[in-house]
N, C-alpha and C. Protein backbone atom coordinates (compact mmCIF):
# COMPACT_ATOMS: atom_id res chain seq x y z
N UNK A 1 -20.89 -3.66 18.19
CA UNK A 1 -19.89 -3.06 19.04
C UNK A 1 -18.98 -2.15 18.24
N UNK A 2 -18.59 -2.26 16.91
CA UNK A 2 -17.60 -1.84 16.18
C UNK A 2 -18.49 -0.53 15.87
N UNK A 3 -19.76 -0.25 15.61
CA UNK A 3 -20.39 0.81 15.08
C UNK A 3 -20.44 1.83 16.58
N UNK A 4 -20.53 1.30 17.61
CA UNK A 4 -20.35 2.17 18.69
C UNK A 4 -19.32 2.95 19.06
N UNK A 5 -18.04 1.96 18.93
CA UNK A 5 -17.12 2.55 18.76
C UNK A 5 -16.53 3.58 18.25
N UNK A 6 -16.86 3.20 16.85
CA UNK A 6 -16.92 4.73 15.93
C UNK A 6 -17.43 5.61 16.40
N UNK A 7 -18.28 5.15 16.69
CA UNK A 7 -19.54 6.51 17.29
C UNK A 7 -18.74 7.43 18.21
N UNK A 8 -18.16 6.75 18.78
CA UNK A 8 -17.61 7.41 20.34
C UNK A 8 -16.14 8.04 20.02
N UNK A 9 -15.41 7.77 18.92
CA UNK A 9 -14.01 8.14 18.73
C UNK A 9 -13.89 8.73 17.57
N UNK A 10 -14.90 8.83 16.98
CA UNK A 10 -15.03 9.98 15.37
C UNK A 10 -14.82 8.98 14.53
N UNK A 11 -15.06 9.50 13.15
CA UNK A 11 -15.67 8.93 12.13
C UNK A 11 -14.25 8.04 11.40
N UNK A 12 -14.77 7.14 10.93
CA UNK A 12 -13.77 5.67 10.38
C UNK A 12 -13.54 6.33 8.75
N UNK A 13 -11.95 6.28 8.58
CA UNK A 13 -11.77 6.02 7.31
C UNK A 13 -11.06 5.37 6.50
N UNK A 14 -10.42 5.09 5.25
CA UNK A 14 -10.59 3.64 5.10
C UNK A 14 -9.05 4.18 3.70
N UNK A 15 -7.98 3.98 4.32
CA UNK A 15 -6.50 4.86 3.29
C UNK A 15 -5.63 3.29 3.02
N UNK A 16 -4.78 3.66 2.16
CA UNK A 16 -3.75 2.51 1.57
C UNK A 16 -2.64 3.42 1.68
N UNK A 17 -1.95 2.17 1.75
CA UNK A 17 0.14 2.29 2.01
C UNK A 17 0.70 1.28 1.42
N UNK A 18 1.92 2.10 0.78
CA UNK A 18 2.29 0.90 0.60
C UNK A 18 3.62 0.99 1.02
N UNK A 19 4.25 -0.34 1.90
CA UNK A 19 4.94 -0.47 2.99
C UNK A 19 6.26 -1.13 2.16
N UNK A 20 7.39 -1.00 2.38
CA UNK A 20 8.59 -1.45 1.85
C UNK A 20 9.86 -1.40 3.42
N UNK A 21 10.00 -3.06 3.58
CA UNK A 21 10.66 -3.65 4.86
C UNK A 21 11.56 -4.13 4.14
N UNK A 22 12.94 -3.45 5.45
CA UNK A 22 14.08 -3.58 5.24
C UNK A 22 14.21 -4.97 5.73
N UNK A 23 15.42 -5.49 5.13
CA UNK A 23 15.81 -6.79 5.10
C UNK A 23 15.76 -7.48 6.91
N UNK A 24 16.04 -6.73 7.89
CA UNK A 24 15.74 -6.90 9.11
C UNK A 24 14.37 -6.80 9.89
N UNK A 25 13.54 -6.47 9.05
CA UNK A 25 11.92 -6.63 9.11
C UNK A 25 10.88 -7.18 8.85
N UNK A 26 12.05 -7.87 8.04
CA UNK A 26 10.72 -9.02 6.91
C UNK A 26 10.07 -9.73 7.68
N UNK A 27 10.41 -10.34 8.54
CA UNK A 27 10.12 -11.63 9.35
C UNK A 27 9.41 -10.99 11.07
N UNK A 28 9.19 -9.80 10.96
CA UNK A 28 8.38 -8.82 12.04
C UNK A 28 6.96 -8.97 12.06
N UNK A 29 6.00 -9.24 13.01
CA UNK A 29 4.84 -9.10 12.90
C UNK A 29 3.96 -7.84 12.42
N UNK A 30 5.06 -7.01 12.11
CA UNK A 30 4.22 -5.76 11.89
C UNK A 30 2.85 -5.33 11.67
N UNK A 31 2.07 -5.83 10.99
CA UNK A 31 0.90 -5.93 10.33
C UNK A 31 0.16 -6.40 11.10
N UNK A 32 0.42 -7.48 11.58
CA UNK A 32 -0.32 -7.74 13.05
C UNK A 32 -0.68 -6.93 14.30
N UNK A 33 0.72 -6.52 14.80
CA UNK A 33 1.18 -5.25 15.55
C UNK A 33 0.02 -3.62 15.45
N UNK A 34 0.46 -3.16 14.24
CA UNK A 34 -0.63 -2.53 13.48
C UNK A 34 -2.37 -2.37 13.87
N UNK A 35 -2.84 -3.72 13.52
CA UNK A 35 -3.89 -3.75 13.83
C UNK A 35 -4.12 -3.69 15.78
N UNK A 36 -3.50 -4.50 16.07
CA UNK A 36 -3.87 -4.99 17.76
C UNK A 36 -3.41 -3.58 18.40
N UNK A 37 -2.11 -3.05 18.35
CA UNK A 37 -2.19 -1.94 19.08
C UNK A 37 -2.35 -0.59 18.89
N UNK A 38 -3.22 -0.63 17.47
CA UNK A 38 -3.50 0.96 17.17
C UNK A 38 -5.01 1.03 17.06
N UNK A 39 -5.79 -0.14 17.44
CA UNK A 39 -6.95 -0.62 16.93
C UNK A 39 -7.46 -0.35 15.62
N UNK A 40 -6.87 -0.70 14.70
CA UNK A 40 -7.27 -0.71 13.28
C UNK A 40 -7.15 -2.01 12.49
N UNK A 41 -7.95 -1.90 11.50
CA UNK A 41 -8.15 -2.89 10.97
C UNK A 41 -7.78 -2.86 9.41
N UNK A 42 -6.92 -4.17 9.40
CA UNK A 42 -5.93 -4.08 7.90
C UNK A 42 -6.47 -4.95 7.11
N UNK A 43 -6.33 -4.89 5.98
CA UNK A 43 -6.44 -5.47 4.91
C UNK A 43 -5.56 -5.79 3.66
N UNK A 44 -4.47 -6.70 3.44
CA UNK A 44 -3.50 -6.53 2.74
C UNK A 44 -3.70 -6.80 1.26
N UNK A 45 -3.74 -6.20 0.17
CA UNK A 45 -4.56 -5.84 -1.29
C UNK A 45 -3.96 -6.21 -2.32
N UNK A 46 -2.18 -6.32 -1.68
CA UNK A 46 -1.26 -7.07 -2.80
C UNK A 46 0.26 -6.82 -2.48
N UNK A 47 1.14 -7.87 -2.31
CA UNK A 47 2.17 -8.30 -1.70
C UNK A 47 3.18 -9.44 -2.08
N UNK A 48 4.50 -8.85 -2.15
CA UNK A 48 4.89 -9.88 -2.49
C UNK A 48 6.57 -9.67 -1.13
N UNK A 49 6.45 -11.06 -0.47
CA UNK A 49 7.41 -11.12 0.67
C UNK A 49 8.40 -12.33 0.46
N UNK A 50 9.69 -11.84 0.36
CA UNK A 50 10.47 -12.75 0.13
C UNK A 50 11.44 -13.38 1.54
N UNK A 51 12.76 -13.51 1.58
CA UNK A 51 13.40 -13.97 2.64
C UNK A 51 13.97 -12.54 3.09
N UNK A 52 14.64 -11.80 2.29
CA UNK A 52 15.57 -10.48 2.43
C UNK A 52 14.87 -9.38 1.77
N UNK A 53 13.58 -9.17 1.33
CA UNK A 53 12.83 -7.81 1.41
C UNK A 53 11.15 -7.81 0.82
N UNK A 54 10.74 -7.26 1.36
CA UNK A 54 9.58 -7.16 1.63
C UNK A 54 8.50 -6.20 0.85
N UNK A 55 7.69 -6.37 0.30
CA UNK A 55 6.23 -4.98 0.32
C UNK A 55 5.16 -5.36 0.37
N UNK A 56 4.58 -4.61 0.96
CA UNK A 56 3.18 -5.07 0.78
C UNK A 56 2.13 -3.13 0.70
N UNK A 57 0.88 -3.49 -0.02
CA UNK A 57 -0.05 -2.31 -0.13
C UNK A 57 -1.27 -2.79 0.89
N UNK A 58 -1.20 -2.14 2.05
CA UNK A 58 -2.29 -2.61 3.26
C UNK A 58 -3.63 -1.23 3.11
N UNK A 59 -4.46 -1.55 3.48
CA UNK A 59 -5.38 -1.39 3.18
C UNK A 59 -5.74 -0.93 5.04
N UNK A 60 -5.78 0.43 5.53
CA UNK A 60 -6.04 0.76 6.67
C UNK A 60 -7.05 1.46 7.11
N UNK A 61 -8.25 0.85 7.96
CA UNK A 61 -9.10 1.65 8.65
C UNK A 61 -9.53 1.67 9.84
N UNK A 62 -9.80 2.97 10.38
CA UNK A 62 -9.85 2.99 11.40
C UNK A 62 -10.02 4.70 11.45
N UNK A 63 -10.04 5.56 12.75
CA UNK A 63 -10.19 6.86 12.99
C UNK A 63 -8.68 7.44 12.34
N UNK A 64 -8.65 8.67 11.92
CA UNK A 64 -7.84 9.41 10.93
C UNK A 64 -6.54 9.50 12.13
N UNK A 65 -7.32 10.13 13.66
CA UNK A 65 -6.35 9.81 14.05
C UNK A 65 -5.34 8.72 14.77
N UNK A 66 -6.05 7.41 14.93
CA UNK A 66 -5.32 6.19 15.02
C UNK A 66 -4.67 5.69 13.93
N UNK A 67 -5.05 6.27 12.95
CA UNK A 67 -4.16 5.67 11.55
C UNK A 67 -3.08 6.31 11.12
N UNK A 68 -3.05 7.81 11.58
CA UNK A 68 -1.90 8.56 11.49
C UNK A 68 -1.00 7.95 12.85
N UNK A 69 -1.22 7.64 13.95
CA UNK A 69 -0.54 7.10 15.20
C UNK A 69 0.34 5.96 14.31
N UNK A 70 -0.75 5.19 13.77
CA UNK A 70 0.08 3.76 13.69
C UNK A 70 0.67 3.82 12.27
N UNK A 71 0.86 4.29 11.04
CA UNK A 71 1.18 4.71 10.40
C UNK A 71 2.80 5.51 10.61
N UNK A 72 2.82 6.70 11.63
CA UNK A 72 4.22 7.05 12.46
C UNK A 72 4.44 5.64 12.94
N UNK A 73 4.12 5.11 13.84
CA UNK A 73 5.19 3.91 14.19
C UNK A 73 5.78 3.03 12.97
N UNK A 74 4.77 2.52 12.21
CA UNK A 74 5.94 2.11 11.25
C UNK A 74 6.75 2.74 10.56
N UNK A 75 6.59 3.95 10.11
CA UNK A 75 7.71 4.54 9.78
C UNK A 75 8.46 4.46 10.99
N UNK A 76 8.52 4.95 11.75
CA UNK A 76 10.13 4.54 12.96
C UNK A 76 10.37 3.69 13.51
N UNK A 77 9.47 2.24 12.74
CA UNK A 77 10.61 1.35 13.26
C UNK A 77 11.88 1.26 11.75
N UNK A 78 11.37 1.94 10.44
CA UNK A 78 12.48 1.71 9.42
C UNK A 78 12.13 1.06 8.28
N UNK A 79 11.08 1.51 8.47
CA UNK A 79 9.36 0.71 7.41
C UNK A 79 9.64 2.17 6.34
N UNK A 80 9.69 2.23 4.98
CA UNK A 80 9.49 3.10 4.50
C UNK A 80 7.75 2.91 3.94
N UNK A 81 7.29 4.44 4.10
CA UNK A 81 6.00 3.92 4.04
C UNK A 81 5.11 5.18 2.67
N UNK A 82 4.34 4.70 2.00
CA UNK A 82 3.95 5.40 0.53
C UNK A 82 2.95 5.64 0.67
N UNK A 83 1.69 6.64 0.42
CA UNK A 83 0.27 6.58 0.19
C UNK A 83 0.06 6.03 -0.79
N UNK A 84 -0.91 5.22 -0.99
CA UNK A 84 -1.34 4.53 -2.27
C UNK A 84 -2.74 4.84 -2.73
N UNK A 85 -3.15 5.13 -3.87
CA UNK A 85 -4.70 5.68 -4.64
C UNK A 85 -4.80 4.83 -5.25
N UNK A 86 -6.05 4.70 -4.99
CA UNK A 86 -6.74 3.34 -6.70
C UNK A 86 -6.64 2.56 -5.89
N UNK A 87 -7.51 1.18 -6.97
CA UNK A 87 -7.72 0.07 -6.61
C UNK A 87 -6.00 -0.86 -7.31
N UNK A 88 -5.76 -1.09 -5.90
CA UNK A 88 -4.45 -2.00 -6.26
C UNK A 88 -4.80 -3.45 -6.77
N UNK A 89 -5.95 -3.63 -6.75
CA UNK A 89 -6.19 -5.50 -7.27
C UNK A 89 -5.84 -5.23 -8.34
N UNK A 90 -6.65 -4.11 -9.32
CA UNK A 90 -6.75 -4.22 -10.57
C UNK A 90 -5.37 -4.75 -11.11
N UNK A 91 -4.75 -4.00 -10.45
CA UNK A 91 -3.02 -4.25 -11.19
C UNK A 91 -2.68 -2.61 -11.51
C-alpha cells in the first residue's frame, strides 16, 4: 500500500531536522502530530528531552511536498527548526 501511494503523490524523500522546543512544547505531541497529519513518517536519530527544553534530530520522509507542509507547521507553532546533513548516530 505504501509503494502505491508514492506512486500516486510523487516520489518519497528521506531529509533531517533538527528541532529545538521551547520550554512550553516539550511536553507536545509534536512528532506524533507530524507523522499522523502530514502523512509522513519519522524517525528520531538522536535526542535529548528534558523537563524545560527540548531537541531532537528527526529523520523525515515522505513527498518533498508534505514534508515542506509539515515542516512549516512546526516552525509556527515556535519549534525552531535546522536542516541537518550526515549521519547523526555517528556522533
Amino acid at each position: 500500500m505504501g509503494r502505491r501511494r508514492a506512486e500516486t503523490r510523487g516520489p518519497m524523500a528521506k531529509l533531517r531536522y533538527r528541532f529545538t522546543f521551547p520550554t512550553d512544547l516539550v511536553t507536545q505531541p509534536i512528532t506524533y502530530r507530524l507523522g499522523k497529519d502530514f502523512d509522513l513518517v519519522t524517525n528520531i536519530r538522536r535526542a535529548d528531552v528534558r523537563e524545560n527544553m527540548g531537541w531532537l534530530v528527526l529523520e523525515i520522509e515522505g513527498t518533498d511536498q508534505e514534508i515542506e507542509r509539515g515542516v512549516s507547521w512546526v516552525s509556527s507553532l515556535g519549534v525552531r527548526v535546522d536542516p541537518v546533513s550526515g549521519d547523526v548516530i555517528e556522533g
